[in-house]
PDB file of N, CA and C in Angstrom:
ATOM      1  N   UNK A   1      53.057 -74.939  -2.900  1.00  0.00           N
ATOM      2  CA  UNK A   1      52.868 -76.367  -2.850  1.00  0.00           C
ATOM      3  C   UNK A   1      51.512 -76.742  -3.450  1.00  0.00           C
ATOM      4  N   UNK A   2      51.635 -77.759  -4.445  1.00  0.00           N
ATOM      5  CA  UNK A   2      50.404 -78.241  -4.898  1.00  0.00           C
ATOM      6  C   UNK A   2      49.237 -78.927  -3.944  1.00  0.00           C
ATOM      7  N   UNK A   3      48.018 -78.884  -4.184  1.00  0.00           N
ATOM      8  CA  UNK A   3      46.760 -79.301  -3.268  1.00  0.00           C
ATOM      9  C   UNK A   3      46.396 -80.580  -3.788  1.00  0.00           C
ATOM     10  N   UNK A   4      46.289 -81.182  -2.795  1.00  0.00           N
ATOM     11  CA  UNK A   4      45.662 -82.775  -3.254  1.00  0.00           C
ATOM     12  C   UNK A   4      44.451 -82.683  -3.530  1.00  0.00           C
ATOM     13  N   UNK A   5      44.112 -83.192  -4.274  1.00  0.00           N
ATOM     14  CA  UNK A   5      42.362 -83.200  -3.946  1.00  0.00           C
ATOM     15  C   UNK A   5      42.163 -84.433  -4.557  1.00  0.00           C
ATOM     16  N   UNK A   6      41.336 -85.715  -3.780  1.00  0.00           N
ATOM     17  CA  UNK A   6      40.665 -86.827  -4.243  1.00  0.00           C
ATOM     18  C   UNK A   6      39.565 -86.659  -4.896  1.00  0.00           C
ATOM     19  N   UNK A   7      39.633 -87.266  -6.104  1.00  0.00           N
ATOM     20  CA  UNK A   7      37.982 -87.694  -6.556  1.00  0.00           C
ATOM     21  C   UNK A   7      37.710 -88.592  -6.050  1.00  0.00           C
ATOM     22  N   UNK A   8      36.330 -88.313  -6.157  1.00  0.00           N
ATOM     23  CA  UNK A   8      35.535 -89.507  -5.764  1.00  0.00           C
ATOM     24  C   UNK A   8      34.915 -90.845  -6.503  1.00  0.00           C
ATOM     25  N   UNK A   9      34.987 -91.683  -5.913  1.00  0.00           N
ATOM     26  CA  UNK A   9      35.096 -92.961  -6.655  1.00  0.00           C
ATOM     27  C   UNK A   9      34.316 -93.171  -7.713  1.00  0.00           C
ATOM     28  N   UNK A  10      34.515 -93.292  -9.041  1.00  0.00           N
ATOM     29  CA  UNK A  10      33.341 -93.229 -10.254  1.00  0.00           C
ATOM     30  C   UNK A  10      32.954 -94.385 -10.173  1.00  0.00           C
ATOM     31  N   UNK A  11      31.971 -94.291 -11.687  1.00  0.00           N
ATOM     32  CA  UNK A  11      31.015 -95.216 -11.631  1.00  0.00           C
ATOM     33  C   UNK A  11      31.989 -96.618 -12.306  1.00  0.00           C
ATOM     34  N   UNK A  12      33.228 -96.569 -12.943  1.00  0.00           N
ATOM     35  CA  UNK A  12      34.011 -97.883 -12.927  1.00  0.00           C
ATOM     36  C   UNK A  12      34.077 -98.247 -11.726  1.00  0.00           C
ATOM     37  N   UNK A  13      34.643 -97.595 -10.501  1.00  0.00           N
ATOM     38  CA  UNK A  13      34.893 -98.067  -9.452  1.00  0.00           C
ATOM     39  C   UNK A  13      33.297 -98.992  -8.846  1.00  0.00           C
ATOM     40  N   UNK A  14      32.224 -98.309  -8.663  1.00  0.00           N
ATOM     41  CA  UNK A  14      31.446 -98.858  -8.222  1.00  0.00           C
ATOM     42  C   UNK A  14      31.013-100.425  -9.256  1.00  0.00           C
ATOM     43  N   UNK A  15      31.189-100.374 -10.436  1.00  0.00           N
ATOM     44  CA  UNK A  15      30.933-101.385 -11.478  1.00  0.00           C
ATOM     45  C   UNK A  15      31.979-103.184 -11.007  1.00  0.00           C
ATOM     46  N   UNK A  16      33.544-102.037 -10.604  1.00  0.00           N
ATOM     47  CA  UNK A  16      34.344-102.870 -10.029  1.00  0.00           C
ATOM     48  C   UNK A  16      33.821-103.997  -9.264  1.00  0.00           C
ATOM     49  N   UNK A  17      33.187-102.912  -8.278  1.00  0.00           N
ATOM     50  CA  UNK A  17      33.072-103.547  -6.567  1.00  0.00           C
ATOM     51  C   UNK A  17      31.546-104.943  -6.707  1.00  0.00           C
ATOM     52  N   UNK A  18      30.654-104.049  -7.719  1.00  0.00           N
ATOM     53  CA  UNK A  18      29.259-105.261  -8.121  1.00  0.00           C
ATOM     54  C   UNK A  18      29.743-106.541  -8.420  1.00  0.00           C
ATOM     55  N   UNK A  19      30.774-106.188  -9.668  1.00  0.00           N
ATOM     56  CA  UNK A  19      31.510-107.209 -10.542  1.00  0.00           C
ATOM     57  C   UNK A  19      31.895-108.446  -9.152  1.00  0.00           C
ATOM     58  N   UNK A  20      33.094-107.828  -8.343  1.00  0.00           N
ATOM     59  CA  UNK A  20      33.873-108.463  -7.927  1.00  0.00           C
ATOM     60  C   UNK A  20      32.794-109.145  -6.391  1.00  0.00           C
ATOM     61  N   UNK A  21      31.658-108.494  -6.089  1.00  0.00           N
ATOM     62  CA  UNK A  21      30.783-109.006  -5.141  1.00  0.00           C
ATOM     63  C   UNK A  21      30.155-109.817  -5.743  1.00  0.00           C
ATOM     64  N   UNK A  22      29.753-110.142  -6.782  1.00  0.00           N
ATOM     65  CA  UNK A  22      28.970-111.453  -7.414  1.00  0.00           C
ATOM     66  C   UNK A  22      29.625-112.544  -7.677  1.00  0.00           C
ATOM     67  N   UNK A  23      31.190-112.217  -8.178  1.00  0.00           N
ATOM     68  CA  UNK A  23      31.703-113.195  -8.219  1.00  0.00           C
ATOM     69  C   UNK A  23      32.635-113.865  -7.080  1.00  0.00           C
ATOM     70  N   UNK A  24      32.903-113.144  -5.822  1.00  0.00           N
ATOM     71  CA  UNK A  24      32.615-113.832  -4.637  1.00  0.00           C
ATOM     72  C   UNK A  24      31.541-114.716  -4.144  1.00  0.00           C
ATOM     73  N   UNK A  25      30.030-113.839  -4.409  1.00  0.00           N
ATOM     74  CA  UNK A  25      29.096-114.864  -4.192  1.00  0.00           C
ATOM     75  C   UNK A  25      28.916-116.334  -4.654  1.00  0.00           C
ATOM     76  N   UNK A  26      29.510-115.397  -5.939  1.00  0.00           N
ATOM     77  CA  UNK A  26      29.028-117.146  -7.348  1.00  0.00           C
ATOM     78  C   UNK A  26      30.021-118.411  -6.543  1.00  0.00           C
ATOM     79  N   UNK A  27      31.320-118.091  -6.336  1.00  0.00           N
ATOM     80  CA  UNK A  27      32.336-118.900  -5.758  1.00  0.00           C
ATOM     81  C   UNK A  27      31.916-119.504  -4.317  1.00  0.00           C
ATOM     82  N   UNK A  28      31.643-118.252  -3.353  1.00  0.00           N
ATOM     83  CA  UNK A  28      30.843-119.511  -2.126  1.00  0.00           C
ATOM     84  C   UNK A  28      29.646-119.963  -2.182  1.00  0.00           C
ATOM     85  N   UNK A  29      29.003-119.904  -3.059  1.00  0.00           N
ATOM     86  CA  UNK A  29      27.932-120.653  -3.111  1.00  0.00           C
ATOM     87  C   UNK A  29      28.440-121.936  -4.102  1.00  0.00           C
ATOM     88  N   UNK A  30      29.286-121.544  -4.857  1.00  0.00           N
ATOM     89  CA  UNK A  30      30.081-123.109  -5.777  1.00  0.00           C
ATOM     90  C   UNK A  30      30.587-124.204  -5.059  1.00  0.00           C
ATOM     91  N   UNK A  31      31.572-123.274  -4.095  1.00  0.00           N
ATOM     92  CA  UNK A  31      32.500-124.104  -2.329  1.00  0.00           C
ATOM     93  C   UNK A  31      31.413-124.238  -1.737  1.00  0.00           C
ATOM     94  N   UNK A  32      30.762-123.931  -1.138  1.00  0.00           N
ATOM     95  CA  UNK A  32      29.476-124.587  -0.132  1.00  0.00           C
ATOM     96  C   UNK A  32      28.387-125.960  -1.113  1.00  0.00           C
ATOM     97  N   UNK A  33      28.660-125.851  -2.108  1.00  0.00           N
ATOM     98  CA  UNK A  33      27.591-126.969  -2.735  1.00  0.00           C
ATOM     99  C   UNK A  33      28.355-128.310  -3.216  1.00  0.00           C
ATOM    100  N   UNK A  34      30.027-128.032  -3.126  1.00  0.00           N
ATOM    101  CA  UNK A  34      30.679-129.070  -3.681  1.00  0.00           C
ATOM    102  C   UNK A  34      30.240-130.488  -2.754  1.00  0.00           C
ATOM    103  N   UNK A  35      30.001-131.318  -3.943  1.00  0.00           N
ATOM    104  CA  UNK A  35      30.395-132.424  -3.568  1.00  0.00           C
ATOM    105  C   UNK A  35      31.609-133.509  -2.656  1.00  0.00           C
ATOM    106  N   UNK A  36      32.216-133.502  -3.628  1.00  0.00           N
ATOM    107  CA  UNK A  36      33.818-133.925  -3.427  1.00  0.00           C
ATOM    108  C   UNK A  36      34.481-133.556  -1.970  1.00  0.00           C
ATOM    109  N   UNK A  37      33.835-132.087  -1.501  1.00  0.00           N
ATOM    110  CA  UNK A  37      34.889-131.238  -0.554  1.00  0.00           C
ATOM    111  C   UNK A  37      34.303-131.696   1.359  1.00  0.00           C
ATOM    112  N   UNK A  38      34.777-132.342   2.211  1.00  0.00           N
ATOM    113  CA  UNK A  38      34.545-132.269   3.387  1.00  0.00           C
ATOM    114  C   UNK A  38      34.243-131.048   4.407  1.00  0.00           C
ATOM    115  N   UNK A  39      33.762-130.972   5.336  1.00  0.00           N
ATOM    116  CA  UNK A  39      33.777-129.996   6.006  1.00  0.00           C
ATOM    117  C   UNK A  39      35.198-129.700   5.885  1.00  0.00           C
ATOM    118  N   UNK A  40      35.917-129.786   6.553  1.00  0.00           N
ATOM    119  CA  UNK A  40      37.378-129.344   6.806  1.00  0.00           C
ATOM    120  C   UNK A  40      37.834-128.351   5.325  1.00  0.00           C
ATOM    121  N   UNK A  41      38.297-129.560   4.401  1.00  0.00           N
ATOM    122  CA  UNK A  41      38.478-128.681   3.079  1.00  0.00           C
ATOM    123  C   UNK A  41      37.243-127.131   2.730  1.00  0.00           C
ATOM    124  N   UNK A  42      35.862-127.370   2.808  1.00  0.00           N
ATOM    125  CA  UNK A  42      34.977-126.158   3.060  1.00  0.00           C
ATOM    126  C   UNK A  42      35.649-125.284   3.887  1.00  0.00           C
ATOM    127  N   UNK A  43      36.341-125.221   5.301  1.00  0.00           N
ATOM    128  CA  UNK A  43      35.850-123.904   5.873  1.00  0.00           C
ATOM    129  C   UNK A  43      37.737-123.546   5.430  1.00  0.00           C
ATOM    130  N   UNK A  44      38.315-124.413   5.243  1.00  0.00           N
ATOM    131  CA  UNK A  44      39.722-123.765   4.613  1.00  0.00           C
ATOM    132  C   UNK A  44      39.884-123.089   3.532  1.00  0.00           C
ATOM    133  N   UNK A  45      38.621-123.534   2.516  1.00  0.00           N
ATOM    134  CA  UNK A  45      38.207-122.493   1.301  1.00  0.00           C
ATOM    135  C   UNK A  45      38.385-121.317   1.379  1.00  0.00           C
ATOM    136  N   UNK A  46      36.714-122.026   2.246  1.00  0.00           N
ATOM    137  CA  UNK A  46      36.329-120.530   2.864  1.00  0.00           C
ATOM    138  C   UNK A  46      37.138-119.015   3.327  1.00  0.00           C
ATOM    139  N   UNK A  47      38.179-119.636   4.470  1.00  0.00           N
ATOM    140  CA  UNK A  47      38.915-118.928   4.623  1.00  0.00           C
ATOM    141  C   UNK A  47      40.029-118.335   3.836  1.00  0.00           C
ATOM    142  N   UNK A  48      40.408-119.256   2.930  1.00  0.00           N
ATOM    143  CA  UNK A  48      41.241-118.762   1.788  1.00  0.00           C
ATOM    144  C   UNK A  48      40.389-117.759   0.836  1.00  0.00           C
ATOM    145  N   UNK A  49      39.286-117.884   0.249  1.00  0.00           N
ATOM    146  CA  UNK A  49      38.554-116.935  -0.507  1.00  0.00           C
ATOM    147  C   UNK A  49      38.018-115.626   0.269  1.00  0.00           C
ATOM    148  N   UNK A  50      38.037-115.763   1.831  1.00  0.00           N
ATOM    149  CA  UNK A  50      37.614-114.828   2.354  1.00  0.00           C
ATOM    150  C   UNK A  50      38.345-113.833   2.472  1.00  0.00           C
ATOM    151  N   UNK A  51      39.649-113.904   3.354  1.00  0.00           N
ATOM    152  CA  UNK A  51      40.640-113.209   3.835  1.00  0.00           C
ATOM    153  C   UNK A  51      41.732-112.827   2.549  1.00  0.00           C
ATOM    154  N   UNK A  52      41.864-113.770   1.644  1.00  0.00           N
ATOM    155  CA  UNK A  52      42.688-113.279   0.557  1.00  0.00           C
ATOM    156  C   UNK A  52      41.849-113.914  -0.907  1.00  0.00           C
ATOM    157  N   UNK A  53      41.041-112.225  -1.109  1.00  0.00           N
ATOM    158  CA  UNK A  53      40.163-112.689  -1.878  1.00  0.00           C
ATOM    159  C   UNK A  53      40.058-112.412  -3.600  1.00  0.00           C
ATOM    160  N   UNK A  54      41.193-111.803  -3.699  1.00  0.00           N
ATOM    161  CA  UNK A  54      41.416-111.873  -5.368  1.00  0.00           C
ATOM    162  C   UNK A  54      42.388-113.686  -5.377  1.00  0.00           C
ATOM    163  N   UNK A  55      43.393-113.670  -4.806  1.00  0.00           N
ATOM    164  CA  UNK A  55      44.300-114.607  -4.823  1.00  0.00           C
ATOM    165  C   UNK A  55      43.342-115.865  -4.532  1.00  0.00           C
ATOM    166  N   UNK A  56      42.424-115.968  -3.149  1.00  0.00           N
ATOM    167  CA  UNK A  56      41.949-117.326  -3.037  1.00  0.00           C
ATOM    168  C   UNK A  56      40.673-117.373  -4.511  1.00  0.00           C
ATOM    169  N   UNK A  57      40.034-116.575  -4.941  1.00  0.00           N
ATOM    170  CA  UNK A  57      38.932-116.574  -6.017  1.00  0.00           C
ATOM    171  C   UNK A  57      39.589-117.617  -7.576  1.00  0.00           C
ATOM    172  N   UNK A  58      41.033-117.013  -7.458  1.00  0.00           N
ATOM    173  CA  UNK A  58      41.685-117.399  -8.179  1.00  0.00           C
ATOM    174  C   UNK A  58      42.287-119.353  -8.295  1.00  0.00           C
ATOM    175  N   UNK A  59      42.978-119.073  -6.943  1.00  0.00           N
ATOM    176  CA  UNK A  59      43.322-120.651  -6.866  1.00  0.00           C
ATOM    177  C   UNK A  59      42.079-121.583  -6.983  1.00  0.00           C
ATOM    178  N   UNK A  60      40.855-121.731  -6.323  1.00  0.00           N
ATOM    179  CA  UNK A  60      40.161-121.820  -6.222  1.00  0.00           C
ATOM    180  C   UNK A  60      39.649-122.176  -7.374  1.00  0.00           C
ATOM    181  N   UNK A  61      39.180-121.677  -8.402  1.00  0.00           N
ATOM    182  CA  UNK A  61      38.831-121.493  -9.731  1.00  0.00           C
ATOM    183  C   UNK A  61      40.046-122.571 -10.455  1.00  0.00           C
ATOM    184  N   UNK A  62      41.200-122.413 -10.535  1.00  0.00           N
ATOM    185  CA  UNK A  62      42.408-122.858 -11.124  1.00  0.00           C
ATOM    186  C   UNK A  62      42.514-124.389 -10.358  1.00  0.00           C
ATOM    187  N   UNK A  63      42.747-124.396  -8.940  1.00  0.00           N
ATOM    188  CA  UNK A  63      42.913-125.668  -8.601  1.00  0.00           C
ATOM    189  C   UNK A  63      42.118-126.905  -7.982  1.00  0.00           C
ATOM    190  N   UNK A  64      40.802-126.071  -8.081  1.00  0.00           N
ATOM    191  CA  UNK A  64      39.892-127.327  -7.183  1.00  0.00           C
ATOM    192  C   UNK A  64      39.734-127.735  -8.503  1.00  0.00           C
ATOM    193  N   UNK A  65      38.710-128.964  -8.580  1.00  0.00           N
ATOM    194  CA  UNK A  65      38.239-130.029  -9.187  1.00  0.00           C
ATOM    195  C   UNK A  65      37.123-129.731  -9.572  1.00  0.00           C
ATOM    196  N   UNK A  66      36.698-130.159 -10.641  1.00  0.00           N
ATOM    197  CA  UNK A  66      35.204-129.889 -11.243  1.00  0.00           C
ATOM    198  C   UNK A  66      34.521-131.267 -10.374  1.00  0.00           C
ATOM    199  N   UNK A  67      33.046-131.402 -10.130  1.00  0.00           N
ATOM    200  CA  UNK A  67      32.261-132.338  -9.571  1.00  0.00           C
ATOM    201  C   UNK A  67      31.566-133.071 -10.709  1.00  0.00           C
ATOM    202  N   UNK A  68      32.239-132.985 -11.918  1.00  0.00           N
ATOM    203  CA  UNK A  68      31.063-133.569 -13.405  1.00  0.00           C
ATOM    204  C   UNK A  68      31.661-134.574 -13.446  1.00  0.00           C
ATOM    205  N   UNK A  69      31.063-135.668 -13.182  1.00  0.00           N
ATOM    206  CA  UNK A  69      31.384-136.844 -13.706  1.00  0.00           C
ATOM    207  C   UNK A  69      30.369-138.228 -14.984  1.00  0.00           C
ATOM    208  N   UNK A  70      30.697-138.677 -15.375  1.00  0.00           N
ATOM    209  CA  UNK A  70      30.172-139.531 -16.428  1.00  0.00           C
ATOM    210  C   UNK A  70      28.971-140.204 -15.594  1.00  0.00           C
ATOM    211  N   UNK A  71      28.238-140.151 -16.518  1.00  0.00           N
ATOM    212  CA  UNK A  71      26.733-141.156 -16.308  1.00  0.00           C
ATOM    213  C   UNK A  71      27.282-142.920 -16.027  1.00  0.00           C
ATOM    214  N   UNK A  72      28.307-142.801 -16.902  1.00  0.00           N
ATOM    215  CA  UNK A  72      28.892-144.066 -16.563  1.00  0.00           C
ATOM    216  C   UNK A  72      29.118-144.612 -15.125  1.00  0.00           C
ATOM    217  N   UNK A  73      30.116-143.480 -14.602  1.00  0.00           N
ATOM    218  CA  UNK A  73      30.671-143.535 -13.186  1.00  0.00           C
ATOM    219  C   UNK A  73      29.855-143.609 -12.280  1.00  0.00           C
ATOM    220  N   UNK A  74      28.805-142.564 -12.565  1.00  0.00           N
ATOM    221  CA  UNK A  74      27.906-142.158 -11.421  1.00  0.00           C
ATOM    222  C   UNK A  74      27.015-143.905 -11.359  1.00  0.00           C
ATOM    223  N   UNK A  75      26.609-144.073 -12.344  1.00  0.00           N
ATOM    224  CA  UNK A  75      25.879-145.444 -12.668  1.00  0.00           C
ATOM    225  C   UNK A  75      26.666-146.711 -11.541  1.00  0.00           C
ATOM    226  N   UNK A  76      27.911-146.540 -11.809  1.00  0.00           N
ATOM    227  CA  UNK A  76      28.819-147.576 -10.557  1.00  0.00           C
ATOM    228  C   UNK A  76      28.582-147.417  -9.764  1.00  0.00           C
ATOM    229  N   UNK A  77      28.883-145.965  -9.098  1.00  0.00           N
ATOM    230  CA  UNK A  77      28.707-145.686  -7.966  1.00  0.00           C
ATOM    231  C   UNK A  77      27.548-145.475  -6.755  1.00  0.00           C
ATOM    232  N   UNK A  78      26.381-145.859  -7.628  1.00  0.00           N
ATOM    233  CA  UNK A  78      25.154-145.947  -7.123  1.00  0.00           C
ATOM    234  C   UNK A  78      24.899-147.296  -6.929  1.00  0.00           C
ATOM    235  N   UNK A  79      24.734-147.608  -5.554  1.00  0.00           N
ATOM    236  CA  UNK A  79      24.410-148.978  -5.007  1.00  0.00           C
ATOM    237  C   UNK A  79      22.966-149.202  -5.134  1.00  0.00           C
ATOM    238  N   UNK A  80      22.626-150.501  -5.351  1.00  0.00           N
ATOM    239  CA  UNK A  80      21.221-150.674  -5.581  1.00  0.00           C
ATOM    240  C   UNK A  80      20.668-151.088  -3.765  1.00  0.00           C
ATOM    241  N   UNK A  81      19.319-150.342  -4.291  1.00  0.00           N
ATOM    242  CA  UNK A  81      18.757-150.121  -2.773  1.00  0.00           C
ATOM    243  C   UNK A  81      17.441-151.357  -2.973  1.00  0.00           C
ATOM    244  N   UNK A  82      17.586-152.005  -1.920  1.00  0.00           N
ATOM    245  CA  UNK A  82      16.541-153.146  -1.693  1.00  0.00           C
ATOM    246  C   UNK A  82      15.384-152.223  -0.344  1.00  0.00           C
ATOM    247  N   UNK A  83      14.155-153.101   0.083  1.00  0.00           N
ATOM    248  CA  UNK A  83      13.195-152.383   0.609  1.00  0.00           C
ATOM    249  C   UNK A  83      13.713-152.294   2.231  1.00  0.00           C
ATOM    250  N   UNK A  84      15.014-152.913   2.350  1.00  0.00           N
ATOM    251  CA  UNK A  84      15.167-152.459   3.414  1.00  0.00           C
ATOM    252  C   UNK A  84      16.892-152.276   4.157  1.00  0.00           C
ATOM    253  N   UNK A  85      16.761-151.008   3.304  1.00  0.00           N
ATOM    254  CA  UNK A  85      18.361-150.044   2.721  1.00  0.00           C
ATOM    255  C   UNK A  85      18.559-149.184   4.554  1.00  0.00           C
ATOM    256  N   UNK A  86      19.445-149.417   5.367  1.00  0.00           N
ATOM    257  CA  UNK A  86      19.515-148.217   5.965  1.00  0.00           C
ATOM    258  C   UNK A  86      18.736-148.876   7.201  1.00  0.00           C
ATOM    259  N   UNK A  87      18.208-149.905   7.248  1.00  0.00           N
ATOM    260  CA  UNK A  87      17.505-150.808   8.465  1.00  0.00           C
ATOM    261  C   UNK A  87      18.599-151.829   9.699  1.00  0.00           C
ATOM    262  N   UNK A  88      17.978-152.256  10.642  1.00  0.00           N
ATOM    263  CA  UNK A  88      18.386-152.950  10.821  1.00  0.00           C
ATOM    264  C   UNK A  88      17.950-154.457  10.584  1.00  0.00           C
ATOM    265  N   UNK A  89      17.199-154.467   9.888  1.00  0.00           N
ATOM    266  CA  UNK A  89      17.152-156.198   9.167  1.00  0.00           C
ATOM    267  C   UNK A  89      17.514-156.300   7.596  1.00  0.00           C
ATOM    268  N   UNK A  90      18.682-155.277   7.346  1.00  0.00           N
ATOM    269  CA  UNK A  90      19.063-155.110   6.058  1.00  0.00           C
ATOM    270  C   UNK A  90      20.270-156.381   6.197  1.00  0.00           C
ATOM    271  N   UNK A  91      20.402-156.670   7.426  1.00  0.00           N
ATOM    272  CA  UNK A  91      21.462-158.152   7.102  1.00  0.00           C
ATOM    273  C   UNK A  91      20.838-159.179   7.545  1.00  0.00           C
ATOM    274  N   UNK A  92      19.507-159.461   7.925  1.00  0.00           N
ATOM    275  CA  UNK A  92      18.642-160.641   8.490  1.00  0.00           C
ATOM    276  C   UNK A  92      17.800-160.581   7.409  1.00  0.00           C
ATOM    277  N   UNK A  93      17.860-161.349   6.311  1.00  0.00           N
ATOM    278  CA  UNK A  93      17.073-161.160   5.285  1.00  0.00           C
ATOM    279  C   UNK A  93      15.462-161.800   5.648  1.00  0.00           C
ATOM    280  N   UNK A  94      15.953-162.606   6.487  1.00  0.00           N
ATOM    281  CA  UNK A  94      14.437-163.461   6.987  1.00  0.00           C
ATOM    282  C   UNK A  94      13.308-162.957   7.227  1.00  0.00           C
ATOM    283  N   UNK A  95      13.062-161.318   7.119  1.00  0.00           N
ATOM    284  CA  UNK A  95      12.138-160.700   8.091  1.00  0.00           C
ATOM    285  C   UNK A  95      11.800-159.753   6.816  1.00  0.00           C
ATOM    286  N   UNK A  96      11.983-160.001   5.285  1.00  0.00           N
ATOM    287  CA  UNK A  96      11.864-159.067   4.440  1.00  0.00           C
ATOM    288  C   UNK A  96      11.209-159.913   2.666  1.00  0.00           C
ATOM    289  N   UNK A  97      10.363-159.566   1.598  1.00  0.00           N
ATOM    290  CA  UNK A  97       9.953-160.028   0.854  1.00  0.00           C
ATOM    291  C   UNK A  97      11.501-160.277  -0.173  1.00  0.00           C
ATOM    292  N   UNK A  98      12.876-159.835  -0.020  1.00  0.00           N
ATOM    293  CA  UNK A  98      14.187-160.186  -0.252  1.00  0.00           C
ATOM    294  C   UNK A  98      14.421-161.647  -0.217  1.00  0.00           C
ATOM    295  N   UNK A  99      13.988-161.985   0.694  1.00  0.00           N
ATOM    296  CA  UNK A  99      14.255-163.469   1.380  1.00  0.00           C
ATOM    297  C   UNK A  99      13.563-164.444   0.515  1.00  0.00           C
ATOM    298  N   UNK A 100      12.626-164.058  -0.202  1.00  0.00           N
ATOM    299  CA  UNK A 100      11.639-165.071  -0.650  1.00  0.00           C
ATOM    300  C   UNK A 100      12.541-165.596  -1.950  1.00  0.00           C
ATOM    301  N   UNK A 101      13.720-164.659  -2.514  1.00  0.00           N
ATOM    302  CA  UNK A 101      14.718-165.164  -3.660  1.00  0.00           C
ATOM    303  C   UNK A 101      15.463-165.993  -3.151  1.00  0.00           C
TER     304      UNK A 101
END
């Protein structure tokens, strides 16, 4: 009867494992910085890239959304801030140099 004998894992294999650990990293650090994504959607990522992690690296990559949007858009979407943004006399204008228009 023939003898098994394993080699031991070469240096592709170890090249593999760098490869495929950076680009896990690169991906949760991409999912943790998104914009767009809520907590909820984050830790479902998460868990999808974690536990099934060639397949979630993949969808992931393929089906989320890029966060680049036009200078245009972003320009809309930025509300103009007066000196008293985030206050509570931001609706009593009487109590602010706003009022004097």
């Amino acid at each position: 009867m023939p003898e098994l004998k394993f080699a031991s894992p070469g240096p592709v294999w170890f090249a593999a494992w760098v490869v495929y650990t950076l680009v896990y990293c690169v991906t949760l650090a991409y999912l943790l910085n998104r914009k767009r994504f809520d907590t909820h959607e984050r830790i479902l990522w998460f868990l999808v890239v974690t536990f099934a992690p060639v397949i979630g690296i993949l969808l992931f990559v393929f089906i989320s959304e890029d966060d680049k949007i036009s200078a245009e858009d972003a320009a809309k979407r930025r509300t103009a801030l007066s000196d008293t943004a985030g206050t509570p006399w931001q609706t009593n204008l009487g109590h602010t140099k706003d009022s004097a228009s």
